[in-house]
N, C-alpha and C. Protein backbone atom coordinates (compact mmCIF):
# COMPACT_ATOMS: atom_id res chain seq x y z
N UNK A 1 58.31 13.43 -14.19
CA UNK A 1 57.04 14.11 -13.96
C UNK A 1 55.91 13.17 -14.36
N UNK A 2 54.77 13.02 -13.63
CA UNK A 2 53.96 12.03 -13.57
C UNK A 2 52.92 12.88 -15.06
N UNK A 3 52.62 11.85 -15.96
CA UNK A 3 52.02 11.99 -16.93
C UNK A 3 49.66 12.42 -15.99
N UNK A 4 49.61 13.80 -16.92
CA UNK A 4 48.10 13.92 -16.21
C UNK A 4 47.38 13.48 -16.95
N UNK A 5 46.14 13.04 -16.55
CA UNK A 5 44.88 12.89 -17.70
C UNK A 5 43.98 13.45 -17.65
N UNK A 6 42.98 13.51 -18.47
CA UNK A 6 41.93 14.56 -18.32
C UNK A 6 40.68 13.97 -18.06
N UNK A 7 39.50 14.54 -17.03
CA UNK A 7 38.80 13.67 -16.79
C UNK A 7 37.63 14.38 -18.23
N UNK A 8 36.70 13.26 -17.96
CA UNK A 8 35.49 13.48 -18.94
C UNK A 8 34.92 14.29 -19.18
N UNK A 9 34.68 14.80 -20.03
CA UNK A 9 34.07 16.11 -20.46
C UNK A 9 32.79 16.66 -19.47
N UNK A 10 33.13 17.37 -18.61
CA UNK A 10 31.78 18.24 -17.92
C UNK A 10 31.77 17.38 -16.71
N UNK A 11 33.15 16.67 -16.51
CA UNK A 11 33.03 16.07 -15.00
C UNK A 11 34.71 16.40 -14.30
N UNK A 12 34.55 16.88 -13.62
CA UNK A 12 36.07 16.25 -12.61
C UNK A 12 36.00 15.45 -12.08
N UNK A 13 37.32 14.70 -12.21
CA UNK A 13 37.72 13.53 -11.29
C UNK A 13 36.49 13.25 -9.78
N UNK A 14 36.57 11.97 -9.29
CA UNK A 14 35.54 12.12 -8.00
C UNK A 14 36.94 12.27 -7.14
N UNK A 15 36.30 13.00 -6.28
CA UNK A 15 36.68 13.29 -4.75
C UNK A 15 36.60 12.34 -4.11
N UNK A 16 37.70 11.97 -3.05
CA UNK A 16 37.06 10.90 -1.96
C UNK A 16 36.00 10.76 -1.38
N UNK A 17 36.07 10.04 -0.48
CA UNK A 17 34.20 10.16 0.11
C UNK A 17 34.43 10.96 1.60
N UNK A 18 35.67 10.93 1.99
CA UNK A 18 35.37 12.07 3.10
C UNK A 18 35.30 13.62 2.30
N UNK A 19 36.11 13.98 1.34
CA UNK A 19 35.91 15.11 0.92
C UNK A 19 34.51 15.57 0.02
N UNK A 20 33.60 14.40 0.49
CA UNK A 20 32.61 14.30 -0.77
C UNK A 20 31.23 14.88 0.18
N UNK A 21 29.81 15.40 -0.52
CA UNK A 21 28.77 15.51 0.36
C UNK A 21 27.71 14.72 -0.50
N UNK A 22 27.08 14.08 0.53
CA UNK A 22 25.85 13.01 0.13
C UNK A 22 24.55 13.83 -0.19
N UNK A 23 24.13 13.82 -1.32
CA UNK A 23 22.70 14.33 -1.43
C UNK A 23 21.86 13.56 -2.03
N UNK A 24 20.45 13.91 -1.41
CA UNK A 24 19.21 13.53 -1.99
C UNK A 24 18.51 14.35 -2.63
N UNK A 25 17.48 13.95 -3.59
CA UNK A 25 16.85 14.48 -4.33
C UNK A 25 15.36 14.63 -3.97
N UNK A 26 15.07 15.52 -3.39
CA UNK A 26 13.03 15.71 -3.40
C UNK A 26 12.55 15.81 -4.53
N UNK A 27 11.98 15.85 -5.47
CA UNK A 27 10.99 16.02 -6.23
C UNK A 27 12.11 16.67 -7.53
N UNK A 28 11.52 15.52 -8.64
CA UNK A 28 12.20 15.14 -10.25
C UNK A 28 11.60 16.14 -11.22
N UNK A 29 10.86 16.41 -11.03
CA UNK A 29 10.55 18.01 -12.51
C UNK A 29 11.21 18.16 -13.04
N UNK A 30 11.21 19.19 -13.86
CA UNK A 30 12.15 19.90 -14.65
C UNK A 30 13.37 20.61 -13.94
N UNK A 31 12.78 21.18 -13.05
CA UNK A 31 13.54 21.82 -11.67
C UNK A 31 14.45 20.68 -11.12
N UNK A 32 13.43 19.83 -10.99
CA UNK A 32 15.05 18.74 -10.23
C UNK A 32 15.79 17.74 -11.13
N UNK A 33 15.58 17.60 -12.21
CA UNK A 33 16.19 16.99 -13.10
C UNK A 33 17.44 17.96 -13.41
N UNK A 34 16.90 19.39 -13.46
CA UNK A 34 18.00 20.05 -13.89
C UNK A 34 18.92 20.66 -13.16
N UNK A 35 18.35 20.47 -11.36
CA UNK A 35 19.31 20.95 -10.61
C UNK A 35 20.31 19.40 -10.53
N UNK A 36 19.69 17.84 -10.82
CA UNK A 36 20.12 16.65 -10.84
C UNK A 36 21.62 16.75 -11.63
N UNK A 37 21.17 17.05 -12.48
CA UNK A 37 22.30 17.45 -14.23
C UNK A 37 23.79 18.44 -13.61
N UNK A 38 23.21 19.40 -12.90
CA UNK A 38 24.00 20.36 -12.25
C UNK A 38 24.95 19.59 -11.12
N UNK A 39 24.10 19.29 -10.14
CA UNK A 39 25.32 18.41 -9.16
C UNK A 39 26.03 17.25 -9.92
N UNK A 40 25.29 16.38 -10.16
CA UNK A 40 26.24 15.43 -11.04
C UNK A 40 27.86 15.84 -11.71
N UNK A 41 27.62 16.89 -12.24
CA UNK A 41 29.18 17.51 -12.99
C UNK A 41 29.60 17.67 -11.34
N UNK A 42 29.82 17.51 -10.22
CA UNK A 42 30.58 17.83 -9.18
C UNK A 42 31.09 16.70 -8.59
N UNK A 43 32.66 17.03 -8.47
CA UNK A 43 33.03 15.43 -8.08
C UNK A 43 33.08 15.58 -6.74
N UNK A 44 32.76 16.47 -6.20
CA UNK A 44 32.38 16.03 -4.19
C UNK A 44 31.17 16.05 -4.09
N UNK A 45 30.43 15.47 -5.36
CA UNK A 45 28.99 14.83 -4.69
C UNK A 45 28.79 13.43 -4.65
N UNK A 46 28.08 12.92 -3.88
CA UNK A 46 27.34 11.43 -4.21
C UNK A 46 25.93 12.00 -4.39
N UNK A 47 25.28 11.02 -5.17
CA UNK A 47 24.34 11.13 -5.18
C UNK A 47 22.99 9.46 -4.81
N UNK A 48 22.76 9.83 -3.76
CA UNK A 48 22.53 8.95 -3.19
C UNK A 48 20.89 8.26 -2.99
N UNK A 49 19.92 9.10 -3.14
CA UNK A 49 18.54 9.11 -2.86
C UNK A 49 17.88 10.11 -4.22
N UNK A 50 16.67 9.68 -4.63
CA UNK A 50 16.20 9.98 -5.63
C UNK A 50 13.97 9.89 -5.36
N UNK A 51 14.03 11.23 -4.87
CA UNK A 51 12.14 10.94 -4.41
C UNK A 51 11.66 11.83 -5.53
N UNK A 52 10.30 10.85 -5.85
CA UNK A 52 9.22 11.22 -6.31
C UNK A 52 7.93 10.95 -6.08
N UNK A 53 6.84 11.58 -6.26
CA UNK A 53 5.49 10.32 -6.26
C UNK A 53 5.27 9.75 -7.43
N UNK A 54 5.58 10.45 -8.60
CA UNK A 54 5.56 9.90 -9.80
C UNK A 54 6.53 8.93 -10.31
N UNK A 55 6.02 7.64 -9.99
CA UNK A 55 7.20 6.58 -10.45
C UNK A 55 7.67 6.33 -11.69
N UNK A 56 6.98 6.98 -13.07
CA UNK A 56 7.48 6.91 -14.26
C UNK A 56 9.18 8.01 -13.98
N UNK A 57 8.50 9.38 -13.13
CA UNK A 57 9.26 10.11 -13.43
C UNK A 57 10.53 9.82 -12.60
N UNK A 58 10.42 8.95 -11.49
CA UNK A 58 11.49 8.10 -10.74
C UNK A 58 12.27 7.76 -11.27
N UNK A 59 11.59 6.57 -12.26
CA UNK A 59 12.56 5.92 -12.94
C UNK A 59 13.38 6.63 -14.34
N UNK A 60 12.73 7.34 -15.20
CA UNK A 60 13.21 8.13 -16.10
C UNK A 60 14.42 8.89 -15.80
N UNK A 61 14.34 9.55 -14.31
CA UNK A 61 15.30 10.35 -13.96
C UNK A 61 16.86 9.29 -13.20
N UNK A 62 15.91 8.19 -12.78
CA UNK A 62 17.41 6.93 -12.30
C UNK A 62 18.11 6.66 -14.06
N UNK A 63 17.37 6.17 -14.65
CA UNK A 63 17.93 6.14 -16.27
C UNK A 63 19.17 7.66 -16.42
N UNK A 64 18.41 8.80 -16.37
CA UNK A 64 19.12 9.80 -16.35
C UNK A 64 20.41 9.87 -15.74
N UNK A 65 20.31 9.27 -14.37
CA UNK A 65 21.63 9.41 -13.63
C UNK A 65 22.54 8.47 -14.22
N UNK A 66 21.88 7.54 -14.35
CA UNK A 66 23.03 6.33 -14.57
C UNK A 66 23.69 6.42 -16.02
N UNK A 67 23.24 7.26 -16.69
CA UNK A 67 23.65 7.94 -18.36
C UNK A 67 24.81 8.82 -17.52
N UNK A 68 24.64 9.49 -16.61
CA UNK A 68 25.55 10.38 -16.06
C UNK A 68 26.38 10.42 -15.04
N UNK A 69 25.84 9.08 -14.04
CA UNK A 69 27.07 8.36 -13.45
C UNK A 69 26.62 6.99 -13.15
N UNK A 70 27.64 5.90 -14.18
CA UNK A 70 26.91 4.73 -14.41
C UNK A 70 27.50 4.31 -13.25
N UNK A 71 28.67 4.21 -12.46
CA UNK A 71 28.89 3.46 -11.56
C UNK A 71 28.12 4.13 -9.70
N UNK A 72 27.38 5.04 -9.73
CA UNK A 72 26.16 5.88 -9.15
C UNK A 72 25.41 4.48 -8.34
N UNK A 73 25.54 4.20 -7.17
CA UNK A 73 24.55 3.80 -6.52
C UNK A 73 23.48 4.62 -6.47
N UNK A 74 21.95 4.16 -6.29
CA UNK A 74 21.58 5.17 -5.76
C UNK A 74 20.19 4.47 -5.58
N UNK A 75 19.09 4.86 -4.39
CA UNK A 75 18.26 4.31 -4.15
C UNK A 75 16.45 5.32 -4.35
N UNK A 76 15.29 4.78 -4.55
CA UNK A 76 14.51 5.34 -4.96
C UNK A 76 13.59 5.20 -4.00
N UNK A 77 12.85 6.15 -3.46
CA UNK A 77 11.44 7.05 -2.90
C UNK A 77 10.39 7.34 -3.19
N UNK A 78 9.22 6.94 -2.58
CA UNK A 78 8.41 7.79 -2.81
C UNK A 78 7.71 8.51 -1.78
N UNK A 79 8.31 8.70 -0.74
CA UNK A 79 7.79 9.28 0.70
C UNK A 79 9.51 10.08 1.01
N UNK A 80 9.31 11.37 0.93
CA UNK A 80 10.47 12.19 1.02
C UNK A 80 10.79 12.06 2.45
N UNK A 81 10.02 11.13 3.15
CA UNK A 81 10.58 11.36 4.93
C UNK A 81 11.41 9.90 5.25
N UNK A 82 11.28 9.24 3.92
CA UNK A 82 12.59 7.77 3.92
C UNK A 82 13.96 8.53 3.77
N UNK A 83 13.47 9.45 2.67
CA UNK A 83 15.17 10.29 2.62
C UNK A 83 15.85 10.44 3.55
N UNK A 84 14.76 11.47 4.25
CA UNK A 84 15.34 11.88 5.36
C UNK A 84 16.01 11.10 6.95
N UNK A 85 15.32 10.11 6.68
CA UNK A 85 15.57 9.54 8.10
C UNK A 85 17.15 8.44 7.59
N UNK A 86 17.83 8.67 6.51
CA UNK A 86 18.74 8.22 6.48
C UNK A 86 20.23 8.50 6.58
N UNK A 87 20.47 8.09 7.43
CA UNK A 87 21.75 9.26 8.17
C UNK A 87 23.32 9.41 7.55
N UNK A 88 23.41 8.65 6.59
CA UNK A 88 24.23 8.96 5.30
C UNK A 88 24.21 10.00 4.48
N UNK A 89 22.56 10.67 4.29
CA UNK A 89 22.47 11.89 3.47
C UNK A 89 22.76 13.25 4.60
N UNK A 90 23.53 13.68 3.97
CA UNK A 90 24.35 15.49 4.51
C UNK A 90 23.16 16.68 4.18
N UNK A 91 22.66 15.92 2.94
CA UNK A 91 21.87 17.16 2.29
C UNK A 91 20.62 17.06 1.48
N UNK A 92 19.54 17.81 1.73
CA UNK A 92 18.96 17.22 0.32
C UNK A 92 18.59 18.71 -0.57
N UNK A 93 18.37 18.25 -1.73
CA UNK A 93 17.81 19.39 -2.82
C UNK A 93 16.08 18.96 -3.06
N UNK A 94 15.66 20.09 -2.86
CA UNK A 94 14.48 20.24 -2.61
C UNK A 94 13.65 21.02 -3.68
N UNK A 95 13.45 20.09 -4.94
CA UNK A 95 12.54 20.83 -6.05
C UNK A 95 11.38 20.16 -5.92
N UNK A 96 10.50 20.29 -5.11
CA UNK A 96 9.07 19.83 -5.22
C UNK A 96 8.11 21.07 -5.65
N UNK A 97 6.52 20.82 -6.01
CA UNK A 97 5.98 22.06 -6.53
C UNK A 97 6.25 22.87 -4.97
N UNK A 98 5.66 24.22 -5.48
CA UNK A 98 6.34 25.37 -4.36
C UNK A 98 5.21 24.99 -2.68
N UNK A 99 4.16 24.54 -2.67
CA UNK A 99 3.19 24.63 -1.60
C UNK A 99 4.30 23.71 -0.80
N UNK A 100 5.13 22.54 -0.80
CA UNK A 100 5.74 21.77 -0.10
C UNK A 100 7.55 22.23 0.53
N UNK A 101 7.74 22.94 -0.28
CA UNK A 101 8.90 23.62 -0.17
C UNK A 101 9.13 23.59 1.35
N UNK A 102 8.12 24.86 1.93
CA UNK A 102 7.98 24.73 3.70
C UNK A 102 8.43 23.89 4.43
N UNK A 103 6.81 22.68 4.22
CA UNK A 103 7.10 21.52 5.00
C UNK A 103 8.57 20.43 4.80
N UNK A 104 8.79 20.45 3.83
CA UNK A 104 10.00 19.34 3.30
C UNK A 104 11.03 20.00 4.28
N UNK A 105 11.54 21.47 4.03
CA UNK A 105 12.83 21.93 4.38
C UNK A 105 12.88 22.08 6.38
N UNK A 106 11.55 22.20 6.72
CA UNK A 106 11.33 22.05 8.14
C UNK A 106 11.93 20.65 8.14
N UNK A 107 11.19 19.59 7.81
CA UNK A 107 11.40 18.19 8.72
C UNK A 107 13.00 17.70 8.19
N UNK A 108 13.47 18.50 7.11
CA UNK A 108 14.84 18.22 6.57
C UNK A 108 15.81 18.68 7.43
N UNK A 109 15.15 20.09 7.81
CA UNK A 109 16.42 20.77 9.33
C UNK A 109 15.88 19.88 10.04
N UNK A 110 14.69 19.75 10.72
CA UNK A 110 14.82 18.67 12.27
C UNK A 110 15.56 17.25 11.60
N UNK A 111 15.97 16.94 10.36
CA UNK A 111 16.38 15.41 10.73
C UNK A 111 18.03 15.84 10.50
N UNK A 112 18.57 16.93 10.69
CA UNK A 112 19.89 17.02 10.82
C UNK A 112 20.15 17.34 9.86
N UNK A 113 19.63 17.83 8.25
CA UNK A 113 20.06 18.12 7.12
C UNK A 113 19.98 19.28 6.77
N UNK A 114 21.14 19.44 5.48
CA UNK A 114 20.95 20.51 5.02
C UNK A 114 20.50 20.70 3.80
N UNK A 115 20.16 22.15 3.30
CA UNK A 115 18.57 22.07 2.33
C UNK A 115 19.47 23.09 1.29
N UNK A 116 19.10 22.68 0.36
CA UNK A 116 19.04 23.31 -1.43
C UNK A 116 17.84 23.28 -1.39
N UNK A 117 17.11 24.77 -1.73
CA UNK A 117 15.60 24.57 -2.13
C UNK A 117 15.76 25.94 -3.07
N UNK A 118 14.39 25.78 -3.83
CA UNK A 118 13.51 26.37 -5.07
C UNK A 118 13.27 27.72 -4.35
N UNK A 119 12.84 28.36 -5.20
CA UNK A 119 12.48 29.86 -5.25
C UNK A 119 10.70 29.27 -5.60
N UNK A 120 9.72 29.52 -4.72
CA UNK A 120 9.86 30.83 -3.97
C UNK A 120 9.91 29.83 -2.83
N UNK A 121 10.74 30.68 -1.26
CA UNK A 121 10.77 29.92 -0.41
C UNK A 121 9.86 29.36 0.80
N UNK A 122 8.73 29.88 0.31
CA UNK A 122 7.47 29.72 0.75
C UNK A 122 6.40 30.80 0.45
N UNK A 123 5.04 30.23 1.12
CA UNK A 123 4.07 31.22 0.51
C UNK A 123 3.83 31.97 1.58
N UNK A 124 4.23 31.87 2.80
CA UNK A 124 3.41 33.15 3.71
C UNK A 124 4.86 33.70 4.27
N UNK A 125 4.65 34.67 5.22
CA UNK A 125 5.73 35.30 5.72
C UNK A 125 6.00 33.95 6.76
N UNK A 126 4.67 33.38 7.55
CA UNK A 126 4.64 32.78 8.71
C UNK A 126 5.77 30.95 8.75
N UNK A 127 5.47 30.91 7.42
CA UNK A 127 6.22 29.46 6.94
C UNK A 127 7.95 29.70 6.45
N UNK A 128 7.90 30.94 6.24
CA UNK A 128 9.55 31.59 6.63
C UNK A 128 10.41 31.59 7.52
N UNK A 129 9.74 32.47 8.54
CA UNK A 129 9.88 32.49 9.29
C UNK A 129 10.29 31.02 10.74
N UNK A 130 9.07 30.32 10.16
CA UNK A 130 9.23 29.19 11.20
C UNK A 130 10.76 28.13 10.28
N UNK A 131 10.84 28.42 9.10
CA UNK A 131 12.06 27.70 8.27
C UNK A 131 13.52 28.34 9.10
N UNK A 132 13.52 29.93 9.18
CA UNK A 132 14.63 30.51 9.29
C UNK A 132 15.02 29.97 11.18
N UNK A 133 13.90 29.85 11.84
CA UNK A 133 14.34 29.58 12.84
C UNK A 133 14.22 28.22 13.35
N UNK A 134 13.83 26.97 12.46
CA UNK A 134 14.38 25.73 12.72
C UNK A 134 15.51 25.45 12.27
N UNK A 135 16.13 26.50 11.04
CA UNK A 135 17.88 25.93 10.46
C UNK A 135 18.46 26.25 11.27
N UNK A 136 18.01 27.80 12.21
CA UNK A 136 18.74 27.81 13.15
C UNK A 136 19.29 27.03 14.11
N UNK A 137 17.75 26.80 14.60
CA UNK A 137 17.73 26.01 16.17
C UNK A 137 18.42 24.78 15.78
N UNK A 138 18.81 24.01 14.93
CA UNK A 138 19.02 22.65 14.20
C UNK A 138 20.75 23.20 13.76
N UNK A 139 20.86 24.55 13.98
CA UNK A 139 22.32 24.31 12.74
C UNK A 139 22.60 24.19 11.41
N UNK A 140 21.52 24.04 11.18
CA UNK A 140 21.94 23.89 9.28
C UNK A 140 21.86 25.46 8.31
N UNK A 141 22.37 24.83 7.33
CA UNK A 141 22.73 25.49 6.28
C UNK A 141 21.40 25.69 5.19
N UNK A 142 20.78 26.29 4.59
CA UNK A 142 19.77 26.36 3.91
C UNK A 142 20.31 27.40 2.58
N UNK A 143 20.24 26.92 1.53
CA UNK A 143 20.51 27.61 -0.06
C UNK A 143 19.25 27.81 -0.67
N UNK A 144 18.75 28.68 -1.18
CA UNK A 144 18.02 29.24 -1.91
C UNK A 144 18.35 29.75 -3.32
């Protein structure tokens, strides 16, 4: 019987990379640092893209990852529409303040992705609405 080991505390083993999903990160706050902290413990994630406008908080939060997965490629943003146009990412998580929520998760379904976003999921009924029926029209998956 093959001897098991245990992986690291608050991580499982990684998953291959076909069984794995690529995500990016919109916006580093508290919110995305801590949804950051959260995927990380998952071994079918990569984590691949990391946006902010705030480049202290860029880099603070790359420090962060690499405390939490040192062998973690991962590349840095400050225009959330580089994320997107890169066709390696499956997904992105979307903690920016709430007025951007909308726009991010629109141009995230038109570029083929799928969206982790913040509460609240927008501010009017009208920016809902136009969200619920571009994941549609696009296919994607949207988490709230």
């Amino acid at each position: 019987m093959p001897m098991q080991t245990n992986p690291p505390v608050g991580r499982t083993p990684a998953a291959p990379p076909s069984d794995s999903i690529v995500l990016g990160f919109i916006g580093l706050g508290g919110m995305g640092n801590g949804n950051l902290r959260q995927f990380a413990q998952q071994a079918d994630v990569r984590i691949a893209a990391l946006c902010d406008l705030d480049s202290e908080r860029l880099a603070n939060t790359r420090q962060a990852l690499a405390e939490l997965r040192p062998d973690e490629s991962v590349v840095l943003y400050s225009d959330f529409r580089q994320v997107l146009e890169r066709p390696d990412i499956d997904a992105i998580v979307c903690s920016t303040p709430d007025h951007w929520h909308a726009l991010v998760a629109l141009y995230a379904f038109q570029a083929g992705k799928d969206v982790y976003g913040e509460k609240p999921i927008s501010h009017t009924y009208a920016e809902a609405r136009a969200m619920t029926q571009s994941c549609r029209r696009h296919g994607r998956i949207f988490q709230l």
